[in-house]
C-alpha atoms as a PDB file:
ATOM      1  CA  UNK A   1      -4.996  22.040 -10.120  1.00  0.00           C
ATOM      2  CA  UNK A   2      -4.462  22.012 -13.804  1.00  0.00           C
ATOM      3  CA  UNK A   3      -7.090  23.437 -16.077  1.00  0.00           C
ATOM      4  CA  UNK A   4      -9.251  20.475 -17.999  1.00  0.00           C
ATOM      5  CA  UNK A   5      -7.703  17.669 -16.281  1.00  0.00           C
ATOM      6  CA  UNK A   6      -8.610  13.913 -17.548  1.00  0.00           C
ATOM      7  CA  UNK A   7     -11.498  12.727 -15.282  1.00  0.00           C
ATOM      8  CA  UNK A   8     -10.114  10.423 -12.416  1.00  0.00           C
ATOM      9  CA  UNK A   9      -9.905   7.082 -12.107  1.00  0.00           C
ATOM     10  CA  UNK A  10     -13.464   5.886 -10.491  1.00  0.00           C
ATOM     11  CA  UNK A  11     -14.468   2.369 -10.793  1.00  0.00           C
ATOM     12  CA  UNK A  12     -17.640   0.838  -9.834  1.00  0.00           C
ATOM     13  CA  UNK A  13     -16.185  -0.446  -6.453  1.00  0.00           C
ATOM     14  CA  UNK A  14     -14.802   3.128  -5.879  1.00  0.00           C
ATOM     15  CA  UNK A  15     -18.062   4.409  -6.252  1.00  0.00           C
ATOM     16  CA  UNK A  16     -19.943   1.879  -4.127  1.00  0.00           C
ATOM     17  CA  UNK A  17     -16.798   3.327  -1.527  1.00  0.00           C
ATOM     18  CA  UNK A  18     -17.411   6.441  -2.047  1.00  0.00           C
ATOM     19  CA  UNK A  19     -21.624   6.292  -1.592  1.00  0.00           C
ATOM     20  CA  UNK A  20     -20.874   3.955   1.595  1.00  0.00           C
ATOM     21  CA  UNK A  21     -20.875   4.230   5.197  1.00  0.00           C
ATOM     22  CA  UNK A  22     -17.685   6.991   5.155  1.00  0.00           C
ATOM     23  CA  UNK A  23     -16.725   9.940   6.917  1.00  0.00           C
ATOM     24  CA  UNK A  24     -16.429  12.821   4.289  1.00  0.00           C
ATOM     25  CA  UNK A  25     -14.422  15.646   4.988  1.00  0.00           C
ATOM     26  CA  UNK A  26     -15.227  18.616   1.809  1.00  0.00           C
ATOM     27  CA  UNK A  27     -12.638  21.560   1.732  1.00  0.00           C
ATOM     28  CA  UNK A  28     -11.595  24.501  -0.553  1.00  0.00           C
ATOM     29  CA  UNK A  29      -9.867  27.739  -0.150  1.00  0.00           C
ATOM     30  CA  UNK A  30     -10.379  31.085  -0.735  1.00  0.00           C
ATOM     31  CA  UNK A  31      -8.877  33.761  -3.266  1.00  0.00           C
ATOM     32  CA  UNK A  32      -6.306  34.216  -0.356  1.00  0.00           C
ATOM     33  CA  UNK A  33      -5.657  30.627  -0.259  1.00  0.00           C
ATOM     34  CA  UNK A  34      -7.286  30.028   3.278  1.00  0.00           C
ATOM     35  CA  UNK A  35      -8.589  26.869   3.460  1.00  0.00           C
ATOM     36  CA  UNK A  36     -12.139  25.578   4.779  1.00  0.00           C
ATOM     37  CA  UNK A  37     -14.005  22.691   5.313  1.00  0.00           C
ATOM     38  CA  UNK A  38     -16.626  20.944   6.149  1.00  0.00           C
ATOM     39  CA  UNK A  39     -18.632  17.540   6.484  1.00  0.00           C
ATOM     40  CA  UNK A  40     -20.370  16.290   4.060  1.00  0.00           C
ATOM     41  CA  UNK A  41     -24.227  14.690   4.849  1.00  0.00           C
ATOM     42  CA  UNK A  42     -23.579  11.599   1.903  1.00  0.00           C
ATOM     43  CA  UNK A  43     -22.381  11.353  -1.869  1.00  0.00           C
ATOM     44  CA  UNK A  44     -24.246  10.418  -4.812  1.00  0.00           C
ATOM     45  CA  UNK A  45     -21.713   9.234  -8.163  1.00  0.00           C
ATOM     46  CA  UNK A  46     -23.235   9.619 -11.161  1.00  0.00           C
ATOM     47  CA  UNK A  47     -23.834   6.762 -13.252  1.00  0.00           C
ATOM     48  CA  UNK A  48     -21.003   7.236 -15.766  1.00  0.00           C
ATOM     49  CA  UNK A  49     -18.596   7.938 -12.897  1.00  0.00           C
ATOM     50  CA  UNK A  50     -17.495  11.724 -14.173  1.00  0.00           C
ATOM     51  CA  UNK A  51     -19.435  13.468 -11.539  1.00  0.00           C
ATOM     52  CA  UNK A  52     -19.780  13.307  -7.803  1.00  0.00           C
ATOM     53  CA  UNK A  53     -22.720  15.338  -5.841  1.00  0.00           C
ATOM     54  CA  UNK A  54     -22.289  15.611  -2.341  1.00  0.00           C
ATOM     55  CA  UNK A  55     -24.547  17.200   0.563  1.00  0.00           C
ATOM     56  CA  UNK A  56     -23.725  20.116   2.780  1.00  0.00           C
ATOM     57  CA  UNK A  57     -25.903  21.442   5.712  1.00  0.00           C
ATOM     58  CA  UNK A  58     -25.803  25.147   4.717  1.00  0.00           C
ATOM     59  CA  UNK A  59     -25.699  26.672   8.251  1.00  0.00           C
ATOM     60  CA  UNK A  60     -22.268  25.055   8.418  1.00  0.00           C
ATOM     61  CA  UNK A  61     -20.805  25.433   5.365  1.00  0.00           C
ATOM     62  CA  UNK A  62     -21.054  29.111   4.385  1.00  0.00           C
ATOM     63  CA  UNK A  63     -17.619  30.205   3.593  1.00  0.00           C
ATOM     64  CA  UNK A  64     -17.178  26.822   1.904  1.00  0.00           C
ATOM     65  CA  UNK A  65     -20.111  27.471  -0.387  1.00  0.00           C
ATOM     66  CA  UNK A  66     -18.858  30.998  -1.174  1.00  0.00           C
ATOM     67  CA  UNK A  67     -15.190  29.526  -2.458  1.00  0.00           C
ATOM     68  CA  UNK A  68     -16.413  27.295  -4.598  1.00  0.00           C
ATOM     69  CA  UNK A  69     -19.029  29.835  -6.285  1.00  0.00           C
ATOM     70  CA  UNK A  70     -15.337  32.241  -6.655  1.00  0.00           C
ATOM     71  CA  UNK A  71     -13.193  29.247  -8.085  1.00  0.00           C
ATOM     72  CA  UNK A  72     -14.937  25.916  -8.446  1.00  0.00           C
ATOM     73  CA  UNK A  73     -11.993  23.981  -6.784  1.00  0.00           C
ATOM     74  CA  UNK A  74     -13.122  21.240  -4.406  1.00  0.00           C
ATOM     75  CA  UNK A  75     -10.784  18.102  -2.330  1.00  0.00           C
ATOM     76  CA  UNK A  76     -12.765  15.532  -0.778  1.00  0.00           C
ATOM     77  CA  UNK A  77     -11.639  12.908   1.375  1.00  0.00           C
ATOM     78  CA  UNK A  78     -13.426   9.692   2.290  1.00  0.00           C
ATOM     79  CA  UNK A  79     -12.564   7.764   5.145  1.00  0.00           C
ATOM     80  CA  UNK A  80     -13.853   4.457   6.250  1.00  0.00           C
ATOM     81  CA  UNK A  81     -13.569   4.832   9.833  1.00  0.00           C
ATOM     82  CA  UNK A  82     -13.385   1.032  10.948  1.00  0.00           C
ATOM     83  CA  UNK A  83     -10.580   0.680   8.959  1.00  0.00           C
ATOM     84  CA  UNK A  84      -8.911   4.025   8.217  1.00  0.00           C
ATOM     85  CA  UNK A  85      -9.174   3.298   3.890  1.00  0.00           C
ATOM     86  CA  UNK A  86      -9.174   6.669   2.293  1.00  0.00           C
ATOM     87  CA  UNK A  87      -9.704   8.142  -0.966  1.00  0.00           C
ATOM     88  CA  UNK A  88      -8.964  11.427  -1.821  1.00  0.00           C
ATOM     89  CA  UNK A  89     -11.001  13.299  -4.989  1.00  0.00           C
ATOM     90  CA  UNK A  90      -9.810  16.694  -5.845  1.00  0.00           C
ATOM     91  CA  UNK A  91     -12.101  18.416  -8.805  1.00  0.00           C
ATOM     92  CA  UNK A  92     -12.590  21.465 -10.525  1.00  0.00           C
ATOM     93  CA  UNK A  93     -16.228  23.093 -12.129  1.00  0.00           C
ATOM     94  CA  UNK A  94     -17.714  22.515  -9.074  1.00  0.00           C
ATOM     95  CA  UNK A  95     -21.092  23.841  -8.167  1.00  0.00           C
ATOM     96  CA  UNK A  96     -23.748  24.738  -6.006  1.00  0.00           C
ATOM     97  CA  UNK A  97     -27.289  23.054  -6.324  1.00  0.00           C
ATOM     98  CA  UNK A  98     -30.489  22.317  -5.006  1.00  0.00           C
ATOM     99  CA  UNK A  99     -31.113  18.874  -3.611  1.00  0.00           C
ATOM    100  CA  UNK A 100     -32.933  16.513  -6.038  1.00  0.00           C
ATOM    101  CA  UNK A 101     -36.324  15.097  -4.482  1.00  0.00           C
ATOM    102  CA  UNK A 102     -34.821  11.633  -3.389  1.00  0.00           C
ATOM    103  CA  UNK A 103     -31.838  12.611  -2.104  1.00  0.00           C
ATOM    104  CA  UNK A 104     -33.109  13.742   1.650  1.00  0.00           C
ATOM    105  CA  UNK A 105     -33.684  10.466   1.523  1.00  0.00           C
ATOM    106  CA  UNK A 106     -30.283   9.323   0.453  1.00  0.00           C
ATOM    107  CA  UNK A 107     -28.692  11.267   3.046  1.00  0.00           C
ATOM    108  CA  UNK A 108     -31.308   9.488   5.808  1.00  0.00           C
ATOM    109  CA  UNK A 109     -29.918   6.122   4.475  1.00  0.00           C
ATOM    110  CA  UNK A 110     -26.337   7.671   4.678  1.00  0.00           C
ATOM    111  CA  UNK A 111     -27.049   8.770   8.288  1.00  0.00           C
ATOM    112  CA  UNK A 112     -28.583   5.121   9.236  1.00  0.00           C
ATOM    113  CA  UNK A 113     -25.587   3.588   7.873  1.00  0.00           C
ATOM    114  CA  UNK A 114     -23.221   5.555   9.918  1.00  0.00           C
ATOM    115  CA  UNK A 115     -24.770   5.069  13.264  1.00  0.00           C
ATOM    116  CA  UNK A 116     -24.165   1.314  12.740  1.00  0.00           C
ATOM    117  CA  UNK A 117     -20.921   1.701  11.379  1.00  0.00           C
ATOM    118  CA  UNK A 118     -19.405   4.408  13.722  1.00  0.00           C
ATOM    119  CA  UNK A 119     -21.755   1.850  16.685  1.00  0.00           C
ATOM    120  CA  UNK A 120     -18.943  -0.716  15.620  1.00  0.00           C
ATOM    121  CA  UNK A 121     -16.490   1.359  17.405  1.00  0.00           C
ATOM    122  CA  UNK A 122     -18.255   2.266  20.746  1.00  0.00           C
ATOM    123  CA  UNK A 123     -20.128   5.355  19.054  1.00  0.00           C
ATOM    124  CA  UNK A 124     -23.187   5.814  20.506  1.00  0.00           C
ATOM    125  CA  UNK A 125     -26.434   6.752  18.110  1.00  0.00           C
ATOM    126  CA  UNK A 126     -26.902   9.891  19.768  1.00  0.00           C
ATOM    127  CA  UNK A 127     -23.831  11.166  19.088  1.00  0.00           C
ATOM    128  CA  UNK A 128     -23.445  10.027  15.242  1.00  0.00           C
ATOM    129  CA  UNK A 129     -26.933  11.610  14.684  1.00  0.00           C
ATOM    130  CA  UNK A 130     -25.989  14.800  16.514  1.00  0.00           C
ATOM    131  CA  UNK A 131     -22.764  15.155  14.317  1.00  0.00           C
ATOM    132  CA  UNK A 132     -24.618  14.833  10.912  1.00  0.00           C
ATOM    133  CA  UNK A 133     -27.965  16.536  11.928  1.00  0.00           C
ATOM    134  CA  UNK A 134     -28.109  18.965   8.817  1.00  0.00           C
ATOM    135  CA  UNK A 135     -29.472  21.228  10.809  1.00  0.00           C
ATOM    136  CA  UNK A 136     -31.677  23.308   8.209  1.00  0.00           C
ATOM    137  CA  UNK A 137     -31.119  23.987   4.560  1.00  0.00           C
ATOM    138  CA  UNK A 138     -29.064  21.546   2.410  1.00  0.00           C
ATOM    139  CA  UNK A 139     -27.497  21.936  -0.328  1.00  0.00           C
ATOM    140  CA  UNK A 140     -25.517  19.859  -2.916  1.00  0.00           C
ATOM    141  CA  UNK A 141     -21.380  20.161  -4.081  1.00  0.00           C
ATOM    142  CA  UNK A 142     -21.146  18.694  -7.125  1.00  0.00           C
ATOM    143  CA  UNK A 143     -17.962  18.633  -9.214  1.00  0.00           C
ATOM    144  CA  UNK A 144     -16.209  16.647 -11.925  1.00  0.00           C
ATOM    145  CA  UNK A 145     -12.978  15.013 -10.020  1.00  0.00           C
ATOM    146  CA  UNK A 146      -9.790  15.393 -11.878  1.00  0.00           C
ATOM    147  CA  UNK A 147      -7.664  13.665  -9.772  1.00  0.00           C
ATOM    148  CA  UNK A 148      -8.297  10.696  -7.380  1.00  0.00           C
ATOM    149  CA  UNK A 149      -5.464   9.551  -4.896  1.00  0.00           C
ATOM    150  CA  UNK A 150      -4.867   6.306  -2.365  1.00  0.00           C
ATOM    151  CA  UNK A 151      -4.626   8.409   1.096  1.00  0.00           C
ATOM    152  CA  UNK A 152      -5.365   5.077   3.451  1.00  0.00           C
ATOM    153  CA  UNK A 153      -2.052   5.477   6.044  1.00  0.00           C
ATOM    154  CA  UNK A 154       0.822   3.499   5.640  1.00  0.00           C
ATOM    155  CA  UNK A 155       3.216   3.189   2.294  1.00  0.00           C
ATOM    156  CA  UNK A 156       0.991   3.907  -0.569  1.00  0.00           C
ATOM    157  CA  UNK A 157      -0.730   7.325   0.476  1.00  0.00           C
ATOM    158  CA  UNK A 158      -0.555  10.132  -2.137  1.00  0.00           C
ATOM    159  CA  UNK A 159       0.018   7.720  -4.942  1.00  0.00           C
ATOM    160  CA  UNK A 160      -2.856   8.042  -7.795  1.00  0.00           C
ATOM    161  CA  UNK A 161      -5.927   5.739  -7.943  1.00  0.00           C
ATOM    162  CA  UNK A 162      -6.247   3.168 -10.444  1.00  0.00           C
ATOM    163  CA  UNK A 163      -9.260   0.991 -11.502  1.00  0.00           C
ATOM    164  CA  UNK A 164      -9.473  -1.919  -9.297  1.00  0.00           C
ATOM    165  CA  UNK A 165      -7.459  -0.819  -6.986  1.00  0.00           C
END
């Protein structure tokens, strides 16, 4: 990723996306260029757009936490699993924070909103809860996205996310 990037395209509808009921998939890479990842536990967008917070159960995303403390480099993707839509952020300055007071109870609401959505497709509430238990500490990514792609399958993947669309 280039150095100071223009912020990404992020609209109010991409941000209501973005803070919905969506699978979110958090990766980096190490000085050697190995990748990890991990599963995000919600996303917060900040008010004027330019900054996304997301939140990581620590236990699980270790190595994750230690590449962006090396290199601040950070591609998210979110994926509305009903219908497959998916937006891709990739950002730079990323860091690693302490959750604000209301945001355990963001990522409750995030957690409630998944066991009805992922329920749509025959997911039982058991099993949505189980995958997004945080399972301890939490902590949260949060990074100014540079670049913002269309990655739903089909035609327009990979192309570059514009306002309204």
């Amino acid at each position: 990723m280039p150095a100071r990037a223009a912020p990404a395209v992020i609209d109010a509808e991409h941000a209501r996306f973005l803070q919905g009921a969506v699978s979110i998939i958090v990766a980096s890479r190490n000085s050697a260029n190995q990748p990890e990842l991990v599963r995000a536990q919600g996303c917060r967008v900040a008010r004027d757009r330019r900054r996304v917070r997301l939140f990581l159960a620590l236990a699980q995303a270790t190595a994750l936490v230690a590449d962006v403390r090396q290199n601040g480099l950070v591609a998210v993707v979110f994926t509305e699993p009903g219908t497959h839509r998916s937006l891709q952020l990739k950002g730079e300055a990323a860091r690693i924070l302490r959750l604000r007071p209301d945001e355990g109870a963001r990522m409750a609401a995030y957690r409630d909103a998944m066991v009805l959505q992922l329920g749509r497709g025959g997911v039982s509430e058991a099993l949505t809860r189980a995958l997004l238990d945080p399972m301890g500490e939490t902590v949260a990514l949060e990074f100014a996205p540079t670049h913002a792609f269309v990655q739903t399958p089909g035609p327009g993947a990979g192309r570059p996310l514009e306002a309204g669309a």
